[in-house]
N, C-alpha and C. Protein backbone atom coordinates (compact mmCIF):
# COMPACT_ATOMS: atom_id res chain seq x y z
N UNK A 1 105.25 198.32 50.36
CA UNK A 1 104.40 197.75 49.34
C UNK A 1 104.79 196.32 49.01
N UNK A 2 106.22 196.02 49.30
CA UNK A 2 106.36 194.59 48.85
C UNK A 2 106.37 193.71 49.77
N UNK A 3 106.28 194.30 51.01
CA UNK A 3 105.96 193.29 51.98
C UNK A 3 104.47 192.66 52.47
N UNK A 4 103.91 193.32 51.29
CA UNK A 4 102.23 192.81 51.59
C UNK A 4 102.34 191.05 50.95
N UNK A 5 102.61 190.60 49.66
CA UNK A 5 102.83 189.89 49.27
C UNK A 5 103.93 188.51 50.77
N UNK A 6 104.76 189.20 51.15
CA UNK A 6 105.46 188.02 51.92
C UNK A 6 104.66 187.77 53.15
N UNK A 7 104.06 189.10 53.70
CA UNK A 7 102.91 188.51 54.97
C UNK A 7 102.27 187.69 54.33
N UNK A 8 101.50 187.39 53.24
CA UNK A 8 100.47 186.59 53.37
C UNK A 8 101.54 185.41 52.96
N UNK A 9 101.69 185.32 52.40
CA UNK A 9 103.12 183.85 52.33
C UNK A 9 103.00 183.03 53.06
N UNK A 10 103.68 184.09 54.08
CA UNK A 10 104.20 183.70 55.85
C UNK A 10 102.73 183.29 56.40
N UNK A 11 101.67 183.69 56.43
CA UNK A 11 100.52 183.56 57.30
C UNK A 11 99.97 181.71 56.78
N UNK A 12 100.39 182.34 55.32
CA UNK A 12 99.71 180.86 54.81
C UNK A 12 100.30 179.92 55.43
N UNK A 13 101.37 179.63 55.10
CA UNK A 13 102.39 178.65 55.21
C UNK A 13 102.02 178.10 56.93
N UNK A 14 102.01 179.28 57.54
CA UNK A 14 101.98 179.31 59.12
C UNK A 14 100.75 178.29 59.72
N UNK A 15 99.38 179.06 58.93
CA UNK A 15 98.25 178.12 59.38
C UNK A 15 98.28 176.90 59.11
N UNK A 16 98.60 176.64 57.98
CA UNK A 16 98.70 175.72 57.35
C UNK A 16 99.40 174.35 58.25
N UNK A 17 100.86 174.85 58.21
CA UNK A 17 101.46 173.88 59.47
C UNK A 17 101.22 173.63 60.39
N UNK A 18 100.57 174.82 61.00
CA UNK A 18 99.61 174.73 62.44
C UNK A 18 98.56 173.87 62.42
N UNK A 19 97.86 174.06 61.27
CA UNK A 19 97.10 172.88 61.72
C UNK A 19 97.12 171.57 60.76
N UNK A 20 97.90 171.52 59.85
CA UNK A 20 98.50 170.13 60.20
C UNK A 20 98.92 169.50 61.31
N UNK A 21 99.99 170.61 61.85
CA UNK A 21 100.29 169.61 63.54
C UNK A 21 99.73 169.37 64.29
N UNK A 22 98.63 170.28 64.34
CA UNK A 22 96.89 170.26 65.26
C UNK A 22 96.53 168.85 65.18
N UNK A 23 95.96 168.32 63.53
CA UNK A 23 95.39 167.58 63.16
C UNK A 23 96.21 166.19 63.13
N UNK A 24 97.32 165.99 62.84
CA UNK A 24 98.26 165.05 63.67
C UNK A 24 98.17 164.17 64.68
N UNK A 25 98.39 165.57 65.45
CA UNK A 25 98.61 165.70 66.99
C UNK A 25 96.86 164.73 67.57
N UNK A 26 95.83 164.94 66.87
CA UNK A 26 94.41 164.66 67.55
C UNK A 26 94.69 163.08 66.92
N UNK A 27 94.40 163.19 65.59
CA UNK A 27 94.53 162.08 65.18
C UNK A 27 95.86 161.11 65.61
N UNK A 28 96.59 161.16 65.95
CA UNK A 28 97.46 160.16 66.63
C UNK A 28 97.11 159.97 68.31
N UNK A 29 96.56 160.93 68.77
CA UNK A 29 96.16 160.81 70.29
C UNK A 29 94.95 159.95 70.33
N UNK A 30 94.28 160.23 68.83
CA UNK A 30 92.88 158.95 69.08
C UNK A 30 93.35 157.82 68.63
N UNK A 31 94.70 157.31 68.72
CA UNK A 31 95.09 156.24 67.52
C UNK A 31 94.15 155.91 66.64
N UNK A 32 93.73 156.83 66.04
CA UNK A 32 92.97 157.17 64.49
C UNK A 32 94.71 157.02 62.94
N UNK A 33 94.23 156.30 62.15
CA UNK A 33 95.60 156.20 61.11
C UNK A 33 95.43 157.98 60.13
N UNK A 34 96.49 158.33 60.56
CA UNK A 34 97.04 159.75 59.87
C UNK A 34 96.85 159.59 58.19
N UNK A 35 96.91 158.47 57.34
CA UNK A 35 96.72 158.15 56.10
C UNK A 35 96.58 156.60 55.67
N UNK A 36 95.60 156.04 55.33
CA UNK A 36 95.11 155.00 54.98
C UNK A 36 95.90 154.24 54.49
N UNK A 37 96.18 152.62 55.00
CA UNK A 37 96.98 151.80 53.96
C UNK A 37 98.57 152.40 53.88
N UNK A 38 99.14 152.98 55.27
CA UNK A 38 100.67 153.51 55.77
C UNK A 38 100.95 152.76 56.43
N UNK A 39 101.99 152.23 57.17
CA UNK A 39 102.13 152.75 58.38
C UNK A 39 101.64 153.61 59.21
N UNK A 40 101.53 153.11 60.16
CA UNK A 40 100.79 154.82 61.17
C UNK A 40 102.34 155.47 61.78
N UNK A 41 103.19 155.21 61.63
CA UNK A 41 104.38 155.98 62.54
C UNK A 41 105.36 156.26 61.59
N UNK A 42 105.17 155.71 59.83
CA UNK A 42 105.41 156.66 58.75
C UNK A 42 104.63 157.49 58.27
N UNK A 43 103.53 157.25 58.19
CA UNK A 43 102.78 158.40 58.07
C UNK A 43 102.47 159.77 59.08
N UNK A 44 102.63 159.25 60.56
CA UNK A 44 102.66 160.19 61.44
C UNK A 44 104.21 161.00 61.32
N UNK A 45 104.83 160.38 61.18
CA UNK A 45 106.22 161.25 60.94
C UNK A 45 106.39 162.03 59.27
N UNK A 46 105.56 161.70 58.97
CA UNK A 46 105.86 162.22 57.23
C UNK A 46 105.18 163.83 57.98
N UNK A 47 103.55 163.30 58.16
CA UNK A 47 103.21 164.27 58.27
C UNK A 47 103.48 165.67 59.73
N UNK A 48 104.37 165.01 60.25
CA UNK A 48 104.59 165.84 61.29
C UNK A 48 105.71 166.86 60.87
N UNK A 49 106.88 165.99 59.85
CA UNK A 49 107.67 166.75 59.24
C UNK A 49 107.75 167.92 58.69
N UNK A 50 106.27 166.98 57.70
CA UNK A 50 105.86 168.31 56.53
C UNK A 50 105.18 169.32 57.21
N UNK A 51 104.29 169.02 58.31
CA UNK A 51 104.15 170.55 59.35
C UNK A 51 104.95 171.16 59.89
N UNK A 52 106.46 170.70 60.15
CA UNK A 52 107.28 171.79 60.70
C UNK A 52 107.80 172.33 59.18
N UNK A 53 107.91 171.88 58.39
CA UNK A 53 108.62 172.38 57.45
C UNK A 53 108.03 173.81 57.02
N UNK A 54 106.74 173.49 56.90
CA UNK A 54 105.63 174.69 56.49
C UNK A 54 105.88 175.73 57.75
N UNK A 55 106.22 175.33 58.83
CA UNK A 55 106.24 176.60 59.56
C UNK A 55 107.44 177.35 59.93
N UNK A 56 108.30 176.40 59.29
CA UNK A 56 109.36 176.80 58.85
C UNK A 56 109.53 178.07 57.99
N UNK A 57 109.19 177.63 57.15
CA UNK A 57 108.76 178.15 55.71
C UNK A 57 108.36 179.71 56.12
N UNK A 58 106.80 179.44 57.05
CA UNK A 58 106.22 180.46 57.25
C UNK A 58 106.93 181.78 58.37
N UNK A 59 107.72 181.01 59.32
CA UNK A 59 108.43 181.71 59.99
C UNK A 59 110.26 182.36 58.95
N UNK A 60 110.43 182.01 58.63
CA UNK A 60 111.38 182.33 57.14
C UNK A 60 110.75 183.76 56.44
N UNK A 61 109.57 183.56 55.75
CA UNK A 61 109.04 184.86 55.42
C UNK A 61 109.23 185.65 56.30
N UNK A 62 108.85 185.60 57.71
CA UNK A 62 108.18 186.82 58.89
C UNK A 62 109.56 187.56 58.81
N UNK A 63 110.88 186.50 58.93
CA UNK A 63 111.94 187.27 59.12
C UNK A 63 112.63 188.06 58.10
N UNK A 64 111.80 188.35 56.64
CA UNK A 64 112.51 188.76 55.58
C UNK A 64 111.41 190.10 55.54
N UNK A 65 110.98 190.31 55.93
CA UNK A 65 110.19 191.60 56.53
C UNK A 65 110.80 193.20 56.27
């Protein structure tokens, strides 16, 4: 019963990073700017970070299962 609550956690967290890094990943391959008025290679690294972190995160839950 209490592991219903940490799957969805984990799932969130999971998509979430996933497709941040998805969306990253396109947008830096079109040298399209990841966030307006940055750097593009601080902003591409901010946000690449904060997608592993989240799947971090999300992989963290799976293992408390």
């Amino acid at each position: 019963m209490e592991s219903g609550p940490t799957i969805f956690t984990g799932t969130v967290f999971a998509l979430f990073g996933g497709a941040l890094l998805a969306w990253t990943a396109i947008r830096v391959r079109h040298r399209e700017p990841v966030a307006h008025d940055v750097s593009p290679v601080a902003s591409a690294t901010l946000a690449t970070l904060a997608s592993v972190a989240a799947l971090a995160v999300g992989m963290w839950c799976f293992t408390r299962l």
